[in-house]
C-alpha atoms as a PDB file:
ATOM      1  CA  UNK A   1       0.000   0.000   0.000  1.00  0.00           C
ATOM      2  CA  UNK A   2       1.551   3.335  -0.805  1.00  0.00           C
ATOM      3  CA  UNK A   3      -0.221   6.954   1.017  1.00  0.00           C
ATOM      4  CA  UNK A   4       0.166  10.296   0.153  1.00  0.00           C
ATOM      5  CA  UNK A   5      -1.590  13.395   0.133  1.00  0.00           C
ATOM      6  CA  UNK A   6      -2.372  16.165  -2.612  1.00  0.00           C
ATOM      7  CA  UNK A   7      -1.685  20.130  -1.765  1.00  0.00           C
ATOM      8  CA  UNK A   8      -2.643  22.941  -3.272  1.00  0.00           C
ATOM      9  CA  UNK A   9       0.181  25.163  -1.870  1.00  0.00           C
ATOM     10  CA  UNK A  10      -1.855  28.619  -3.003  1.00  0.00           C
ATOM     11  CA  UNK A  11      -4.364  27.401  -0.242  1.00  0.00           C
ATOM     12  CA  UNK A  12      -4.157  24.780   2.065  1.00  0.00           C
ATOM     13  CA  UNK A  13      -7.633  24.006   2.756  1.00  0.00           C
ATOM     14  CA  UNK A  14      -8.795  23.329  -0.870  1.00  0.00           C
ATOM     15  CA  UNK A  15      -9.637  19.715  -1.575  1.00  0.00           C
ATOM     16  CA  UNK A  16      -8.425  18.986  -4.766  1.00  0.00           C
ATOM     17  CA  UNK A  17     -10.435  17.417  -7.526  1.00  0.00           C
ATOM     18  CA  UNK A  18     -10.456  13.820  -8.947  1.00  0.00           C
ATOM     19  CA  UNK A  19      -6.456  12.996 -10.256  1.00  0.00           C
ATOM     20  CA  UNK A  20      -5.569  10.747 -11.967  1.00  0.00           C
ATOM     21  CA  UNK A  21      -2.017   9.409 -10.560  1.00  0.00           C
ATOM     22  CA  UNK A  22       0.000   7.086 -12.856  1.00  0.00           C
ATOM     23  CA  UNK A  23       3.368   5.134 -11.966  1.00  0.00           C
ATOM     24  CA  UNK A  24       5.892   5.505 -15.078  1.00  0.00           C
ATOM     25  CA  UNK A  25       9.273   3.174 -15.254  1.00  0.00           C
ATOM     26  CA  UNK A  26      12.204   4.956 -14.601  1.00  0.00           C
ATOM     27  CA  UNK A  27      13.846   5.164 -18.119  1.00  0.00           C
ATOM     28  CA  UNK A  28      10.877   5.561 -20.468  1.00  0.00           C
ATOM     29  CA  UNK A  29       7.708   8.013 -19.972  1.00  0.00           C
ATOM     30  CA  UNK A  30       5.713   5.866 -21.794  1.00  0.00           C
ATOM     31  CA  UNK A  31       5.541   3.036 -20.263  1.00  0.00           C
ATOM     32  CA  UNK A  32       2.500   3.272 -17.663  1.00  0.00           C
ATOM     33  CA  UNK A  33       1.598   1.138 -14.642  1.00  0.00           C
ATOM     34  CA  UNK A  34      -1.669   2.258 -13.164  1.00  0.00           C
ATOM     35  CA  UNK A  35      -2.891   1.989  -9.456  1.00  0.00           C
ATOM     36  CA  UNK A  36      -5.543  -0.379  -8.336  1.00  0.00           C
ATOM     37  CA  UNK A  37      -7.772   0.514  -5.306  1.00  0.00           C
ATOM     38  CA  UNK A  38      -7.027   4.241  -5.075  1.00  0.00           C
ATOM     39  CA  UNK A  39      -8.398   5.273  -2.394  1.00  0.00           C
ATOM     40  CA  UNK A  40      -9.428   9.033  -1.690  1.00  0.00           C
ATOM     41  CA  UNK A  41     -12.636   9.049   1.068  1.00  0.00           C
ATOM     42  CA  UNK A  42     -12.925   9.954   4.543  1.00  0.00           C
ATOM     43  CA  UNK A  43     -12.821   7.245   6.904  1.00  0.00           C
ATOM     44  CA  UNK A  44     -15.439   9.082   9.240  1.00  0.00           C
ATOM     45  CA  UNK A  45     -17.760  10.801   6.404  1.00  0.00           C
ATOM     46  CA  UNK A  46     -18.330  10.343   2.830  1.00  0.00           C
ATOM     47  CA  UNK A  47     -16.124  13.427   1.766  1.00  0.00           C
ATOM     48  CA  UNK A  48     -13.186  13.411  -0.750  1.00  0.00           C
ATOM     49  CA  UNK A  49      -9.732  14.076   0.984  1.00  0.00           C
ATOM     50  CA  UNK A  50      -6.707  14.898  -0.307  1.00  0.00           C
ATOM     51  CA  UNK A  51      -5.150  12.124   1.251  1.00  0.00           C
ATOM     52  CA  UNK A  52      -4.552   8.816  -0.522  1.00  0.00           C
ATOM     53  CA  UNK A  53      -4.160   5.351  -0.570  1.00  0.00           C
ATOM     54  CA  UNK A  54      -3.303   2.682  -3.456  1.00  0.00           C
ATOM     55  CA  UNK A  55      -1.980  -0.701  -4.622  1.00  0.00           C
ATOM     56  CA  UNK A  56       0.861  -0.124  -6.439  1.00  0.00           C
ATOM     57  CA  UNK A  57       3.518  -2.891  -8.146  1.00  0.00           C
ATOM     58  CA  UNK A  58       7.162  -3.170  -6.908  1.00  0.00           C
ATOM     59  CA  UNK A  59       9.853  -1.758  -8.797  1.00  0.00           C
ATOM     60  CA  UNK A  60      11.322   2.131  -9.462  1.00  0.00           C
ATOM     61  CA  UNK A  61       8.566   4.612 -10.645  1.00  0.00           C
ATOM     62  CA  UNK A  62       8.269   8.222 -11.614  1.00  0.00           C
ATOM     63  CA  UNK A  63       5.271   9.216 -10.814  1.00  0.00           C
ATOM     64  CA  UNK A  64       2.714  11.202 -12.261  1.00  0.00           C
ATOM     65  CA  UNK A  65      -0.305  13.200 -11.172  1.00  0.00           C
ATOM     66  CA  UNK A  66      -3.078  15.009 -13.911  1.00  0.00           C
ATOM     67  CA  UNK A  67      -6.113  16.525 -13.423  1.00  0.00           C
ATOM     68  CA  UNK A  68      -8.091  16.195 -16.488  1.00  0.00           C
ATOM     69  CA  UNK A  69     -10.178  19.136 -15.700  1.00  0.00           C
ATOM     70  CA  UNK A  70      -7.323  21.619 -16.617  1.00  0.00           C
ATOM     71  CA  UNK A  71      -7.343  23.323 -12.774  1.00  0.00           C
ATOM     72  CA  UNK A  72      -3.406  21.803 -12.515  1.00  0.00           C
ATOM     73  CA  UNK A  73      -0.738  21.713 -14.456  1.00  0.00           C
ATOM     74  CA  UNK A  74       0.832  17.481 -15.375  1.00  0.00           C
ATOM     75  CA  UNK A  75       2.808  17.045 -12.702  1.00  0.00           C
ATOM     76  CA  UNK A  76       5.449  14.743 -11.702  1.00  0.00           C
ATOM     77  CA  UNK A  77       7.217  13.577  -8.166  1.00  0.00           C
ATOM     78  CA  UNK A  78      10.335  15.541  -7.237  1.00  0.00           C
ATOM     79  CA  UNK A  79      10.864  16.701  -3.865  1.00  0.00           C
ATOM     80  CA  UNK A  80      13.034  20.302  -4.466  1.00  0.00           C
ATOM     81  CA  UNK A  81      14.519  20.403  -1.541  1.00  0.00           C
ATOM     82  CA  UNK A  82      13.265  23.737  -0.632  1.00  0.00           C
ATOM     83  CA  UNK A  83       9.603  22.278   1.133  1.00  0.00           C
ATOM     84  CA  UNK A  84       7.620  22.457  -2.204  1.00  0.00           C
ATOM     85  CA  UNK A  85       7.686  19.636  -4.489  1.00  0.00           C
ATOM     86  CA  UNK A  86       6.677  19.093  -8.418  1.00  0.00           C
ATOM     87  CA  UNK A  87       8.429  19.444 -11.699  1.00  0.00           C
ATOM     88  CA  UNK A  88       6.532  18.773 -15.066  1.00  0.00           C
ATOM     89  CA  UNK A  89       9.178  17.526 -16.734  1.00  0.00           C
ATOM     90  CA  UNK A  90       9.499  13.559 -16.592  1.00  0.00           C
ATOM     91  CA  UNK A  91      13.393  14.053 -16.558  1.00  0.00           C
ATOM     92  CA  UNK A  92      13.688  16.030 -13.696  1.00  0.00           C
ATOM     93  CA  UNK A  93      11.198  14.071 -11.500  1.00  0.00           C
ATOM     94  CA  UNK A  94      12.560  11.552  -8.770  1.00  0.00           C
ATOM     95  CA  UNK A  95      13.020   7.666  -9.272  1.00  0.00           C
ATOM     96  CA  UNK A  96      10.189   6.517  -6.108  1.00  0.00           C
ATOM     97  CA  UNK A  97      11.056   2.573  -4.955  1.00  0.00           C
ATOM     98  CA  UNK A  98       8.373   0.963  -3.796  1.00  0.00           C
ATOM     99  CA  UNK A  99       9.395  -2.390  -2.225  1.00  0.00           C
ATOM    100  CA  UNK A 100       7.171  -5.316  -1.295  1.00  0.00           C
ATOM    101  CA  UNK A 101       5.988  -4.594   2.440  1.00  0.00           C
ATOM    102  CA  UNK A 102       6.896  -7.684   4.817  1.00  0.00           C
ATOM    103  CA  UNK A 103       4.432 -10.442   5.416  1.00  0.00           C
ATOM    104  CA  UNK A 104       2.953 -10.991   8.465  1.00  0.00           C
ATOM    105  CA  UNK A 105       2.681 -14.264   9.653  1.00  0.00           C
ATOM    106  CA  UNK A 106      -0.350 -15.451  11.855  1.00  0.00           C
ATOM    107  CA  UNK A 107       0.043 -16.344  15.317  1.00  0.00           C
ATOM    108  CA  UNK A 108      -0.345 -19.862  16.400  1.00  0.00           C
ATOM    109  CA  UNK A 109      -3.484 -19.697  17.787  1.00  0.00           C
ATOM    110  CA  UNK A 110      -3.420 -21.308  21.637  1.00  0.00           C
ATOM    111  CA  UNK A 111      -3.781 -25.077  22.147  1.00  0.00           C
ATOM    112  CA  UNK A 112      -2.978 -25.366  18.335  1.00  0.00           C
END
């Protein structure tokens, strides 16, 4: 499972609008992995957040967020060091690696 969480840095307290986040491999834009199960609700109401969760595949990803709606520009992962993050070129954007979480194991349930 990888989290995250959308900002609007002009204004904090905007909920962003429906984006559609896409995993790209590391040496070629065009090659697209999409997330299954992205998750953007409330887990006490049934209000859009700008937090997320998804199912993504292991391996090294650039990542890419667009909002089809034309309220942001294409934007890709890169953190610039500087507390803001974004670039919209795929070149400049950072390699993510998402590794397989550990499995946990059951415990032996008692007299077992």
């Amino acid at each position: 499972m990888v989290k995250g969480t959308f900002k609007d840095t002009s204004d904090l307290s905007v909920i962003v609008g429906w984006a559609e986040l896409t995993l790209h491999d590391k040496d070629d834009e065009y090659t697209i992995y999409w997330p299954g199960r992205m998750e953007r609700w409330s887990k006490t109401s049934p209000d859009m957040t700008n937090d997320y969760e998804m199912q993504a595949p292991v391996g090294q990803f650039k990542l890419k967020v667009e909002f089809f709606d034309g309220t942001y520009l294409k934007t890709y992962y890169k953190d610039n060091g500087d507390g803001t993050f974004g670039t919209t070129s795929f070149a400049d954007a950072d390699v993510v690696t998402i590794t397989k979480a550990p499995v946990r194991r059951p415990e032996p349930l008692p007299g077992a």
